[in-house]
PDB file of N, CA and C in Angstrom:
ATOM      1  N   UNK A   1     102.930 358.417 156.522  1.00  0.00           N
ATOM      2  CA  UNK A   1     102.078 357.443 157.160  1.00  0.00           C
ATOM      3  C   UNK A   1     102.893 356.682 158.199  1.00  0.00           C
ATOM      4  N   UNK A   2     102.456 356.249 159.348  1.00  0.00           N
ATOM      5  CA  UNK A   2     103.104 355.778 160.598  1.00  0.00           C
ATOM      6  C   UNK A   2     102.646 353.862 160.433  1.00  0.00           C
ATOM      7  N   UNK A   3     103.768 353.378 160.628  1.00  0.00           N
ATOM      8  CA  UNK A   3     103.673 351.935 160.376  1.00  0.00           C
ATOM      9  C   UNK A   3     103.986 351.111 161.183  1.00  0.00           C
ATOM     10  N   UNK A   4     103.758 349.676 161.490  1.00  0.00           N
ATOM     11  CA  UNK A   4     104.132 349.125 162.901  1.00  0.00           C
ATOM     12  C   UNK A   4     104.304 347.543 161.696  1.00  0.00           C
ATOM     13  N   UNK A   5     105.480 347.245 162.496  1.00  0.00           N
ATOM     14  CA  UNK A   5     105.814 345.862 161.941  1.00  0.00           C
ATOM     15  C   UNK A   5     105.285 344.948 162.681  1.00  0.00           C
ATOM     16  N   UNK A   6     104.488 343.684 162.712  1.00  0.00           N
ATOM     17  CA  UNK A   6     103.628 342.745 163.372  1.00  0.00           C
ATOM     18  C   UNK A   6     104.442 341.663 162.790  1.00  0.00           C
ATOM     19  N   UNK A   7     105.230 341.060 163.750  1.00  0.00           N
ATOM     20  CA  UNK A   7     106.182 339.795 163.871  1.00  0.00           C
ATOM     21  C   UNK A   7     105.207 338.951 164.928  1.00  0.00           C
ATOM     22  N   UNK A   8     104.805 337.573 163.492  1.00  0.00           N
ATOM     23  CA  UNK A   8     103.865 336.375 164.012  1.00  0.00           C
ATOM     24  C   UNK A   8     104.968 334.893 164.083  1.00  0.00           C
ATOM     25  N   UNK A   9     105.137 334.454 165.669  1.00  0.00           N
ATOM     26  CA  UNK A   9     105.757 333.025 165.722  1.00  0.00           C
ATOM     27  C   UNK A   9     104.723 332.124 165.530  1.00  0.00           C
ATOM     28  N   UNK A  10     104.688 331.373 164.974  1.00  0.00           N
ATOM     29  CA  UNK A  10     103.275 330.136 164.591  1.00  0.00           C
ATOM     30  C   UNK A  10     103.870 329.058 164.355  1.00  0.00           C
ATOM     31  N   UNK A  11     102.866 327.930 164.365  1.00  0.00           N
ATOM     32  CA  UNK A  11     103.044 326.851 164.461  1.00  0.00           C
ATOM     33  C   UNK A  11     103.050 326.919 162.833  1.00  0.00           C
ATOM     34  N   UNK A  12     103.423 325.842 162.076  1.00  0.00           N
ATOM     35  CA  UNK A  12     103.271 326.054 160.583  1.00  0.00           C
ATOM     36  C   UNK A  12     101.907 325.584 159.884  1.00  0.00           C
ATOM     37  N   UNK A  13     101.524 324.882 161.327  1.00  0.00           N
ATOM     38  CA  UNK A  13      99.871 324.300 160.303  1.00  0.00           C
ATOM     39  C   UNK A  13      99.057 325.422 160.373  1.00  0.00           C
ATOM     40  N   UNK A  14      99.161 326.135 161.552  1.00  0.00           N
ATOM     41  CA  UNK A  14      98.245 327.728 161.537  1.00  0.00           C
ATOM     42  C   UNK A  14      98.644 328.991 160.666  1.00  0.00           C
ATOM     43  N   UNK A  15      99.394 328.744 160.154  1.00  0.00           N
ATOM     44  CA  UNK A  15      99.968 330.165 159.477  1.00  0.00           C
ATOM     45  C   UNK A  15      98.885 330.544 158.273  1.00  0.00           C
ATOM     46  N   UNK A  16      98.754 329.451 157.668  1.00  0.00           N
ATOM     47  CA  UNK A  16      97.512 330.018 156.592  1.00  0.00           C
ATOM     48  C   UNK A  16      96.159 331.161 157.541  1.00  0.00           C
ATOM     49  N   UNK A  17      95.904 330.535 158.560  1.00  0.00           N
ATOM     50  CA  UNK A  17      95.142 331.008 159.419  1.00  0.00           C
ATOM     51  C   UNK A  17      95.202 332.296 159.556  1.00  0.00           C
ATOM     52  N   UNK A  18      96.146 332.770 159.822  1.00  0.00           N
ATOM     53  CA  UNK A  18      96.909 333.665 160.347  1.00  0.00           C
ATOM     54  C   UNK A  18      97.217 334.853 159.691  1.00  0.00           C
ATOM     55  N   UNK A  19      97.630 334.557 158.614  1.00  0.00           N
ATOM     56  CA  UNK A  19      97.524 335.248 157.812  1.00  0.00           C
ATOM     57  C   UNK A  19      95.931 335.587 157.067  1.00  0.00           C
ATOM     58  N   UNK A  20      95.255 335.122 157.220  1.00  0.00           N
ATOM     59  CA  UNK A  20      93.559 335.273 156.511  1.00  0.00           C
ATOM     60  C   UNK A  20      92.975 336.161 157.625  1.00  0.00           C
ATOM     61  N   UNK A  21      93.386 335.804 158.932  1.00  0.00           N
ATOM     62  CA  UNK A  21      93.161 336.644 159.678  1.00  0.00           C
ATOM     63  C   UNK A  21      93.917 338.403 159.607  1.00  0.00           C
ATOM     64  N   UNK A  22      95.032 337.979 159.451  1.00  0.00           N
ATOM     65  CA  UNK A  22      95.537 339.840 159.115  1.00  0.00           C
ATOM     66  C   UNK A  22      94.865 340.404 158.003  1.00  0.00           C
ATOM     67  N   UNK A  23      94.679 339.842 157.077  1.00  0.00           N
ATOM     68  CA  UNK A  23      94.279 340.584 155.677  1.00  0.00           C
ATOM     69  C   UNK A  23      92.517 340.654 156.171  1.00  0.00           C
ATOM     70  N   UNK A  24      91.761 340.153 156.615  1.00  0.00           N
ATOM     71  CA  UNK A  24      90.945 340.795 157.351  1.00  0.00           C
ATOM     72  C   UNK A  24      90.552 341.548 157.904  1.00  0.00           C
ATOM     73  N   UNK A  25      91.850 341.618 158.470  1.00  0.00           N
ATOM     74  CA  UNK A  25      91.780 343.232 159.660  1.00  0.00           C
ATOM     75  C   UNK A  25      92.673 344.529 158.973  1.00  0.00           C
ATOM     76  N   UNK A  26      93.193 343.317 157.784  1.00  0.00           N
ATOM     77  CA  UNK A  26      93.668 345.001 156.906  1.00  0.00           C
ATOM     78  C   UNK A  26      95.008 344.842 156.691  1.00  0.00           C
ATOM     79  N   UNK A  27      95.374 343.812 156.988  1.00  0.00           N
ATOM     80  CA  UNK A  27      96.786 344.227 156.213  1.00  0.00           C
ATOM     81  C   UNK A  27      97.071 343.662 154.663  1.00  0.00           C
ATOM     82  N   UNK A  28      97.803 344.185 154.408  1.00  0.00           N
ATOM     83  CA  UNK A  28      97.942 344.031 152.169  1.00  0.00           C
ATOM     84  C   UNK A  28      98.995 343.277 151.872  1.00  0.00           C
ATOM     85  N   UNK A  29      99.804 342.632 152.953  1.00  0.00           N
ATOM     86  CA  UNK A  29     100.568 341.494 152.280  1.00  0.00           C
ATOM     87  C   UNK A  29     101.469 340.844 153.521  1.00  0.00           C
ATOM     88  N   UNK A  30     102.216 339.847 153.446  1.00  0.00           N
ATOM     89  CA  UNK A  30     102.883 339.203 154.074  1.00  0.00           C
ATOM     90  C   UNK A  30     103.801 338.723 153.897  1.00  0.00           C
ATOM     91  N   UNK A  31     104.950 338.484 154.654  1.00  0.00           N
ATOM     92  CA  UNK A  31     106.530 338.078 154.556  1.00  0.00           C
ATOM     93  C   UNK A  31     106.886 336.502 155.074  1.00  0.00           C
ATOM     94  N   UNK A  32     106.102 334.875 154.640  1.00  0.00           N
ATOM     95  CA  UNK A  32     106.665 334.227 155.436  1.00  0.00           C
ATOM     96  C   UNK A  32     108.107 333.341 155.643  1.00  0.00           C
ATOM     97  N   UNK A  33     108.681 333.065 156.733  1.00  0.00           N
ATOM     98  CA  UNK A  33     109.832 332.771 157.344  1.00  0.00           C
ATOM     99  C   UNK A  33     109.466 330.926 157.186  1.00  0.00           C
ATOM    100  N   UNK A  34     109.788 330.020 156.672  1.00  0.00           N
ATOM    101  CA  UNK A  34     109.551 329.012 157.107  1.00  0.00           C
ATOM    102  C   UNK A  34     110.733 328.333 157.791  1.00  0.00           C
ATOM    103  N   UNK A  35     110.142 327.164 158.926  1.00  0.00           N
ATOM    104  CA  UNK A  35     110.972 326.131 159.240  1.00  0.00           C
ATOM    105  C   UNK A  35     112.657 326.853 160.175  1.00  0.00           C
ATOM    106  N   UNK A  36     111.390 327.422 161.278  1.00  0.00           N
ATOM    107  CA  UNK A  36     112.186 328.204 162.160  1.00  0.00           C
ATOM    108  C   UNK A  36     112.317 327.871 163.534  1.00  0.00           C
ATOM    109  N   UNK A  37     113.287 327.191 164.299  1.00  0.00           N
ATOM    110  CA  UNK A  37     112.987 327.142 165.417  1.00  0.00           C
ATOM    111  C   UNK A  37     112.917 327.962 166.784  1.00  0.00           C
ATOM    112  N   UNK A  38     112.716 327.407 167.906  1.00  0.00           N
ATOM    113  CA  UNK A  38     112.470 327.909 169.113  1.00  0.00           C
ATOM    114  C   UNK A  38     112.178 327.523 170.192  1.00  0.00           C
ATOM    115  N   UNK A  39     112.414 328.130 171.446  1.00  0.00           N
ATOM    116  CA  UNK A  39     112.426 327.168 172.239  1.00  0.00           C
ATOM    117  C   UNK A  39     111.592 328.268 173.791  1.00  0.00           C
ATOM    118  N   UNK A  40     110.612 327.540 174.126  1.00  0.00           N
ATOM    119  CA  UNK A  40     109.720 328.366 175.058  1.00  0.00           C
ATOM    120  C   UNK A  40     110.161 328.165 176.685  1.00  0.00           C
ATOM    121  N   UNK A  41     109.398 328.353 177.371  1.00  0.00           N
ATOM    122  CA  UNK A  41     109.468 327.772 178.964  1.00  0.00           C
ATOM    123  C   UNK A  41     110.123 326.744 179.104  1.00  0.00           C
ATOM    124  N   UNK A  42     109.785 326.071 178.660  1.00  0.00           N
ATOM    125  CA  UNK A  42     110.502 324.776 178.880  1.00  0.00           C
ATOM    126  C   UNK A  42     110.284 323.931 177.399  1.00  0.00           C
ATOM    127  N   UNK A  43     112.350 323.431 177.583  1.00  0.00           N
ATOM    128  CA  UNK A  43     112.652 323.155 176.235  1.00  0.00           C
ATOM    129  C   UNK A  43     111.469 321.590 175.640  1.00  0.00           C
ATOM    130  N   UNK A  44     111.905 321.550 174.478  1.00  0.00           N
ATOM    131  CA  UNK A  44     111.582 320.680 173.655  1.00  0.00           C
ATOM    132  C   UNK A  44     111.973 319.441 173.841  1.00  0.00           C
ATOM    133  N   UNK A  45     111.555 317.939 174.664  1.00  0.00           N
ATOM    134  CA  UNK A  45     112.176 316.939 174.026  1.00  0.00           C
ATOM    135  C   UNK A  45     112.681 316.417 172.762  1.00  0.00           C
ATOM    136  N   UNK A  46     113.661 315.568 173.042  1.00  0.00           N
ATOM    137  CA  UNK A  46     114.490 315.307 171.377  1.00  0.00           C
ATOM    138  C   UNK A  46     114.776 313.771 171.701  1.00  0.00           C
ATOM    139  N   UNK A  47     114.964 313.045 170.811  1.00  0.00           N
ATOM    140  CA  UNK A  47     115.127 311.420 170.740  1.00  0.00           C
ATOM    141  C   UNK A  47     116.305 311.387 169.604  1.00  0.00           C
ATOM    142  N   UNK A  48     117.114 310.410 170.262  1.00  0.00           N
ATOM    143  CA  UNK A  48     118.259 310.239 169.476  1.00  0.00           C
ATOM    144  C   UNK A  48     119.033 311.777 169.125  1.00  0.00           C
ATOM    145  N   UNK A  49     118.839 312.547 169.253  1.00  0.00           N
ATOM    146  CA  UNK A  49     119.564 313.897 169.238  1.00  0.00           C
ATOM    147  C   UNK A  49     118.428 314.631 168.188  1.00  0.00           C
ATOM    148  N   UNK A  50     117.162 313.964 167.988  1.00  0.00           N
ATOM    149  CA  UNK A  50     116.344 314.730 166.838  1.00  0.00           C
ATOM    150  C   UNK A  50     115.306 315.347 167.690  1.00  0.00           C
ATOM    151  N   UNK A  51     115.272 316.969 166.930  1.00  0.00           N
ATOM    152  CA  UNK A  51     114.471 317.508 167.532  1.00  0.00           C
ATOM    153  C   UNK A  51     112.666 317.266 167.211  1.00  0.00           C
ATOM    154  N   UNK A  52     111.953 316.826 168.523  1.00  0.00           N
ATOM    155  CA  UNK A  52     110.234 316.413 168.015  1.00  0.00           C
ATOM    156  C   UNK A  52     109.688 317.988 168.220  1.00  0.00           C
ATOM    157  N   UNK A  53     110.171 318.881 168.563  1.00  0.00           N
ATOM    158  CA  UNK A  53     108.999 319.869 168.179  1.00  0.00           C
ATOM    159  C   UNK A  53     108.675 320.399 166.409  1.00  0.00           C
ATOM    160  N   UNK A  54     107.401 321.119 167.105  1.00  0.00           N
ATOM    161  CA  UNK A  54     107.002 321.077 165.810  1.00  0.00           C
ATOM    162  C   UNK A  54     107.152 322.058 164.510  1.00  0.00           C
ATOM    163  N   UNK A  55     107.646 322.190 163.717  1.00  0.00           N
ATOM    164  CA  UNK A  55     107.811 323.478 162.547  1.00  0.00           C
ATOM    165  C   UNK A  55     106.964 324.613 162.924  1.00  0.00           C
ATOM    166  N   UNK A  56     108.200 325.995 162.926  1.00  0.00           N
ATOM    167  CA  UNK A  56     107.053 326.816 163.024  1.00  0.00           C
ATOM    168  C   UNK A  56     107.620 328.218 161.751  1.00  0.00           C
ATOM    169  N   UNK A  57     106.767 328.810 161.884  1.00  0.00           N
ATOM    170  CA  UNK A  57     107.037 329.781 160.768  1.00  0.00           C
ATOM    171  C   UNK A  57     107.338 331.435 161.297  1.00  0.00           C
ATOM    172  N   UNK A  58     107.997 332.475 160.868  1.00  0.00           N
ATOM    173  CA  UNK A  58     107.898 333.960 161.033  1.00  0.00           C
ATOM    174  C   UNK A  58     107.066 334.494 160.280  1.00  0.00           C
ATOM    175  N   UNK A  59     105.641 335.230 160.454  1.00  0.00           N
ATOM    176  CA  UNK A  59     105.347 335.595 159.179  1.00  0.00           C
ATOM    177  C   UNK A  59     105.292 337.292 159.884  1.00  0.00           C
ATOM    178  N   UNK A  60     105.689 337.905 158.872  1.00  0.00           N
ATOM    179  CA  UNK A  60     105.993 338.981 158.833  1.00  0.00           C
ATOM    180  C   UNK A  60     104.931 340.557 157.839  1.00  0.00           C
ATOM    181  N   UNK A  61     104.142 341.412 158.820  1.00  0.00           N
ATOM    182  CA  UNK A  61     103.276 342.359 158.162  1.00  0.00           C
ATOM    183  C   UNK A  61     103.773 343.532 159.067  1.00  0.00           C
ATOM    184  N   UNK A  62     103.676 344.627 157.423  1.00  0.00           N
ATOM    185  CA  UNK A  62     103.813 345.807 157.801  1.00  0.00           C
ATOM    186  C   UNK A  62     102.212 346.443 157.476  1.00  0.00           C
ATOM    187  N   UNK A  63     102.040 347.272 158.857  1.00  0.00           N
ATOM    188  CA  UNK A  63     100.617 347.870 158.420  1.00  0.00           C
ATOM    189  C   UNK A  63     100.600 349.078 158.847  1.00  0.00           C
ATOM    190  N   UNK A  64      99.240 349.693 158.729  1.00  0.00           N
ATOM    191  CA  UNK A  64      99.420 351.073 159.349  1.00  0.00           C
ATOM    192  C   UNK A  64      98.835 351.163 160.222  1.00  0.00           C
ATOM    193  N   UNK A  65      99.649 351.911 161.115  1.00  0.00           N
ATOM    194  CA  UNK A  65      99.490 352.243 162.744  1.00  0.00           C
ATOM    195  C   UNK A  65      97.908 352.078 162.897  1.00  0.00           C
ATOM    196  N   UNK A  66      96.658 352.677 162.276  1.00  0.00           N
ATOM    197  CA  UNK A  66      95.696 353.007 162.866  1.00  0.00           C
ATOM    198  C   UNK A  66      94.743 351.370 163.007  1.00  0.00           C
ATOM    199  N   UNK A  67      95.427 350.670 162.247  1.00  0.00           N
ATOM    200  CA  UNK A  67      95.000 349.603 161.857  1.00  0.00           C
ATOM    201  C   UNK A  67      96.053 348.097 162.991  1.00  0.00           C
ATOM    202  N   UNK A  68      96.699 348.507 163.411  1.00  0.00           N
ATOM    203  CA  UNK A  68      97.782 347.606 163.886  1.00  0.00           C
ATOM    204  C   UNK A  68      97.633 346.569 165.105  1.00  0.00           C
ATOM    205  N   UNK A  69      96.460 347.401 166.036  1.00  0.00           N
ATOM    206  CA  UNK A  69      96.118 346.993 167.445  1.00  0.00           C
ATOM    207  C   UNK A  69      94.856 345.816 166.646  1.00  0.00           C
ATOM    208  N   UNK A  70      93.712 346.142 165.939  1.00  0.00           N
ATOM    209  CA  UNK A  70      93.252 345.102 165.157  1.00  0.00           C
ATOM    210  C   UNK A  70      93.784 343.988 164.805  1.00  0.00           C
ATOM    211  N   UNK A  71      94.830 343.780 163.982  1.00  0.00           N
ATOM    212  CA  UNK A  71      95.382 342.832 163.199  1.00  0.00           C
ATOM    213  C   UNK A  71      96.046 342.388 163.922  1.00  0.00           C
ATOM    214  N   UNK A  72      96.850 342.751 165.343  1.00  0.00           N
ATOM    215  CA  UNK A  72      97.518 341.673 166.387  1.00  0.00           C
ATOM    216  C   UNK A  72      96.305 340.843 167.257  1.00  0.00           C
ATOM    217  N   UNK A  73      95.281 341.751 167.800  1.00  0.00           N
ATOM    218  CA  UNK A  73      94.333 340.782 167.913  1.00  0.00           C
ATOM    219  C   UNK A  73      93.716 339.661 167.290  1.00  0.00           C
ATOM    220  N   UNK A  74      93.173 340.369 165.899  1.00  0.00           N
ATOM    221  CA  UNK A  74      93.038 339.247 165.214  1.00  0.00           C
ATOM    222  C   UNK A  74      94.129 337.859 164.783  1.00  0.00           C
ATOM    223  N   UNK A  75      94.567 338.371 164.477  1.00  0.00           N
ATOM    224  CA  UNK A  75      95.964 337.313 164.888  1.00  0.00           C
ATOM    225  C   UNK A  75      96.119 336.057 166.210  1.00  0.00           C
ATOM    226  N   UNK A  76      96.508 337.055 166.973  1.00  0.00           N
ATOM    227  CA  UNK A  76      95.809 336.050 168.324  1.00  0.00           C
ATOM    228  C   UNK A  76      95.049 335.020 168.195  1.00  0.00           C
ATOM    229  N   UNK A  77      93.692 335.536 168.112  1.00  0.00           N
ATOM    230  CA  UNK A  77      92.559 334.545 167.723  1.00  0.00           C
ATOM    231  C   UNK A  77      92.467 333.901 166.713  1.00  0.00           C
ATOM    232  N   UNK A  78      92.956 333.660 165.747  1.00  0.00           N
ATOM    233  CA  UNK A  78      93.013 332.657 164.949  1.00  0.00           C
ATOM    234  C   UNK A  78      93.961 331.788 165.465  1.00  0.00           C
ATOM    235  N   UNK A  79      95.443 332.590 165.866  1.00  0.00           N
ATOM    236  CA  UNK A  79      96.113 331.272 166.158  1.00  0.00           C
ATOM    237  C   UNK A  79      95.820 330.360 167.898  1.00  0.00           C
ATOM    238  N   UNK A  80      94.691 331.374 168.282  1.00  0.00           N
ATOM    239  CA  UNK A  80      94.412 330.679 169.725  1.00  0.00           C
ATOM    240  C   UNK A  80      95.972 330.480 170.513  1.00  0.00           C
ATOM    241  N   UNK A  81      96.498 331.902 170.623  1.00  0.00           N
ATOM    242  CA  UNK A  81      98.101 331.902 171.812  1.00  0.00           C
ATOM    243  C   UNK A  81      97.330 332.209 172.764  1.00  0.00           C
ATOM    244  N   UNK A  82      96.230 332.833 173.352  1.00  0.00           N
ATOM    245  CA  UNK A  82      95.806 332.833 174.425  1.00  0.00           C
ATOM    246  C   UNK A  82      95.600 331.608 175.467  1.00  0.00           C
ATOM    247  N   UNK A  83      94.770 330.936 174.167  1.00  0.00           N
ATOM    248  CA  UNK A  83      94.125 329.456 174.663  1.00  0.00           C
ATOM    249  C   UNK A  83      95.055 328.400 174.477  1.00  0.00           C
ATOM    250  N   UNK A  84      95.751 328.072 173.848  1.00  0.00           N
ATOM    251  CA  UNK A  84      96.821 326.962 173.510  1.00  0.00           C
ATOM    252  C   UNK A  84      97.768 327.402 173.795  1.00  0.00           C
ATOM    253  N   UNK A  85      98.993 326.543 175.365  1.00  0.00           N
ATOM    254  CA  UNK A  85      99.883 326.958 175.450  1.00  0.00           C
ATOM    255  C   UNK A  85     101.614 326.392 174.188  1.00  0.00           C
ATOM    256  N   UNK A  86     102.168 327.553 173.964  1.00  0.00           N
ATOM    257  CA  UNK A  86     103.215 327.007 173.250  1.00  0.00           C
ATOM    258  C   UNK A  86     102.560 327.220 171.158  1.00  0.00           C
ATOM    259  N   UNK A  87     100.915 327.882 171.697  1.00  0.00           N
ATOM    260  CA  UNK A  87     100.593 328.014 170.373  1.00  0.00           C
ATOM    261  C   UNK A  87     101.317 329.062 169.242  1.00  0.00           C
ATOM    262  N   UNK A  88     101.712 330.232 170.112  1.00  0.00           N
ATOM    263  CA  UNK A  88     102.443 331.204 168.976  1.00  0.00           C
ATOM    264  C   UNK A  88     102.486 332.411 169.685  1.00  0.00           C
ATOM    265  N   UNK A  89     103.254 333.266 169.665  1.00  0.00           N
ATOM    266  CA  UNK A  89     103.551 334.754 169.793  1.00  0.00           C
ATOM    267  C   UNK A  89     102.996 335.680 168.982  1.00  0.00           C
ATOM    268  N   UNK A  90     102.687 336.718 169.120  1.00  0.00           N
ATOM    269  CA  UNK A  90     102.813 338.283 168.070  1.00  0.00           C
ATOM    270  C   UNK A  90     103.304 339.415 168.695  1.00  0.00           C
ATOM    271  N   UNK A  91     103.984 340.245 168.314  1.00  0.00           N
ATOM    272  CA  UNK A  91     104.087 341.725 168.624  1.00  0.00           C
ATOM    273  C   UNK A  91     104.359 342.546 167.807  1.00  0.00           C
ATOM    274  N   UNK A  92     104.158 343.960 167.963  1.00  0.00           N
ATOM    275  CA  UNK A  92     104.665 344.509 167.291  1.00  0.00           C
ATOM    276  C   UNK A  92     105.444 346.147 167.334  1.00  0.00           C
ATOM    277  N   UNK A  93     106.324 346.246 166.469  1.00  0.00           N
ATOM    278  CA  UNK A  93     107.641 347.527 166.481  1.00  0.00           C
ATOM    279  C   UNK A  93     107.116 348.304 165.544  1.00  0.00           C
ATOM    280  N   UNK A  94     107.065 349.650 166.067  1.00  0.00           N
ATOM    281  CA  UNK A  94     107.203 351.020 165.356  1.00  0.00           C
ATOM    282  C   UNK A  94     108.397 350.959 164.508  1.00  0.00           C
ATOM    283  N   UNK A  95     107.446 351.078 162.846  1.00  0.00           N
ATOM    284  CA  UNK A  95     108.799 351.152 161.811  1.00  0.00           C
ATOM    285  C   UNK A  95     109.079 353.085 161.503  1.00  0.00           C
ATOM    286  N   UNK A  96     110.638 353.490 161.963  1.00  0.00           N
ATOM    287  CA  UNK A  96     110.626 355.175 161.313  1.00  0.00           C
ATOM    288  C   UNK A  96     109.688 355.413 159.656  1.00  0.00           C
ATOM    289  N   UNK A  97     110.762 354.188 158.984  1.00  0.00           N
ATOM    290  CA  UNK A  97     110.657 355.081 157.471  1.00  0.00           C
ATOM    291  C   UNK A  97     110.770 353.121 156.792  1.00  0.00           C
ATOM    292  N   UNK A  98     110.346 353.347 155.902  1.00  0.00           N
ATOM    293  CA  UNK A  98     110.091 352.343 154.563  1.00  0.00           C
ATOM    294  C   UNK A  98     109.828 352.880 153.161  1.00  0.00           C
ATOM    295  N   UNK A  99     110.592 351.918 152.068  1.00  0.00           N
ATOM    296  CA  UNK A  99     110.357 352.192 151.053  1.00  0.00           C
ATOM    297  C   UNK A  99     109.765 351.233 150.585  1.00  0.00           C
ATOM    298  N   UNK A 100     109.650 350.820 149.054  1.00  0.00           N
ATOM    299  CA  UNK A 100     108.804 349.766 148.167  1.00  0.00           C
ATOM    300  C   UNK A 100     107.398 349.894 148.623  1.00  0.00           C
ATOM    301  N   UNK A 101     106.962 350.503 149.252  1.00  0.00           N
ATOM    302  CA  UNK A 101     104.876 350.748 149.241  1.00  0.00           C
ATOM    303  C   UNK A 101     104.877 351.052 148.101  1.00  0.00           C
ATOM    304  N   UNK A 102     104.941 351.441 147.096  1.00  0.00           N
ATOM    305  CA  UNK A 102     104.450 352.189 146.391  1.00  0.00           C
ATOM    306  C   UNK A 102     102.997 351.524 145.588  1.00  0.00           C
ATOM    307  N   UNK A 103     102.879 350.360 145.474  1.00  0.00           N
ATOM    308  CA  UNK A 103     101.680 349.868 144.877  1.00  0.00           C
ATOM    309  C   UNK A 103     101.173 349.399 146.099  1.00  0.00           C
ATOM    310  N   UNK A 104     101.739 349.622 147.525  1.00  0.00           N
ATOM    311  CA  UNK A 104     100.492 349.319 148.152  1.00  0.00           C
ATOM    312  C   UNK A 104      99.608 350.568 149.137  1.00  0.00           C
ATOM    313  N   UNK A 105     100.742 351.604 148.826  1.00  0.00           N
ATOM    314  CA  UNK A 105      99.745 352.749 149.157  1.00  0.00           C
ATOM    315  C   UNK A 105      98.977 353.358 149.432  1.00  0.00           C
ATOM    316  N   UNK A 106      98.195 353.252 147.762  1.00  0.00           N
ATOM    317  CA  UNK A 106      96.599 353.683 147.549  1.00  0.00           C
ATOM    318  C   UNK A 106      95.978 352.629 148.713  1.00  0.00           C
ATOM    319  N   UNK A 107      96.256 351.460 148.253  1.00  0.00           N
ATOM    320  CA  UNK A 107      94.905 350.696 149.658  1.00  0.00           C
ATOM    321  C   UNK A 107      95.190 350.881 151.343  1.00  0.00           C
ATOM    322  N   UNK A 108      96.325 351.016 151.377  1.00  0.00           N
ATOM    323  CA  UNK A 108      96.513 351.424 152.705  1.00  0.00           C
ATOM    324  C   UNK A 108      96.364 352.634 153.253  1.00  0.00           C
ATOM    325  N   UNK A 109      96.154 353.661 152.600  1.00  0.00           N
ATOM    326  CA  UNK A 109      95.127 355.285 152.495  1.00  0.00           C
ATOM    327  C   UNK A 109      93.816 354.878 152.259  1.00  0.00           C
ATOM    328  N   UNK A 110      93.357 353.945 151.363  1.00  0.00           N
ATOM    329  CA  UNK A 110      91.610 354.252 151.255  1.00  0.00           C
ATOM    330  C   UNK A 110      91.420 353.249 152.453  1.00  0.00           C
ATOM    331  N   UNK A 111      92.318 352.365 153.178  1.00  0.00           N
ATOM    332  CA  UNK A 111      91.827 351.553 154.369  1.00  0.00           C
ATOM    333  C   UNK A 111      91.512 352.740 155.296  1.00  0.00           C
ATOM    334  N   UNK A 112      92.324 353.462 155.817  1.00  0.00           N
ATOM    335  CA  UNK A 112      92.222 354.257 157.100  1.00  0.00           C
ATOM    336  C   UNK A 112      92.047 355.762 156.914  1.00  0.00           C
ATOM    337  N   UNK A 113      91.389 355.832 155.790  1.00  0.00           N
ATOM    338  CA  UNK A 113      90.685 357.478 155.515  1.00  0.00           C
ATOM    339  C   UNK A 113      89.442 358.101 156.744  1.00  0.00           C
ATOM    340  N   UNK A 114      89.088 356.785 156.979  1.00  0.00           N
ATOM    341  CA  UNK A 114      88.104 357.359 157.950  1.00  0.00           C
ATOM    342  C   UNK A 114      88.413 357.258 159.413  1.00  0.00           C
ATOM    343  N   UNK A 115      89.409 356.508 159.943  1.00  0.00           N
ATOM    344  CA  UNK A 115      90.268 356.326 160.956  1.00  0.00           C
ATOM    345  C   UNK A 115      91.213 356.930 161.468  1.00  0.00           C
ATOM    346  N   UNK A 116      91.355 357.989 159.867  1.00  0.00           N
ATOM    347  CA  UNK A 116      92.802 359.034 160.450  1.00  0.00           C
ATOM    348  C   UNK A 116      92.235 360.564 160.453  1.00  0.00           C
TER     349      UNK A 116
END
């Protein structure tokens, strides 16, 4: 089975979001990163040497290819990166090979039986 890793930058209040949105579009679990920073176009003001931007999170899904272009969209739209600038990133990398599926398998075959 062909798999694509979907690496989500988010703000941390959207991540619940975000994730409700992937498992929607099909993906079976998630990896999150909390309390990660970053720094976009233009940096972050800071006061007294403390940084004011705001917490953001990595959350991390492996899915299957046929399913992958879905779940970055959906993604998107929940976290509104189109519409809100500085709201969040997604992309995603062709994984070769992975192990530990093994209990998630079966659902990720009866997801895309009719897709593949």
């Amino acid at each position: 089975m062909r798999l694509k890793l979907i690496v989500v930058m988010v703000d941390e209040e959207k991540t619940q979001e975000v994730i409700q949105a992937a498992r929607e579009g099909g993906a079976t679990g998630a990896t999150v990163i909390t309390s990660v920073r970053g720094e976009g176009l233009k940096p972050e003001k800071s006061f007294l040497g403390l940084d004011l931007s705001a917490a953001r999170d990595v959350v991390l899904f492996l899915v299957a290819e046929p399913r992958s272009r879905d779940i970055l969209e959906a993604i998107a739209q929940a976290g509104r990166f189109d519409e809100e600038p500085g709201a969040g990133i997604a992309f995603q990398i062709a994984i070769e090979d992975a192990v530990g599926l093994k209990t998630q398998l079966p659902t990720l075959l009866h997801e895309i039986e009719e897709e593949v």
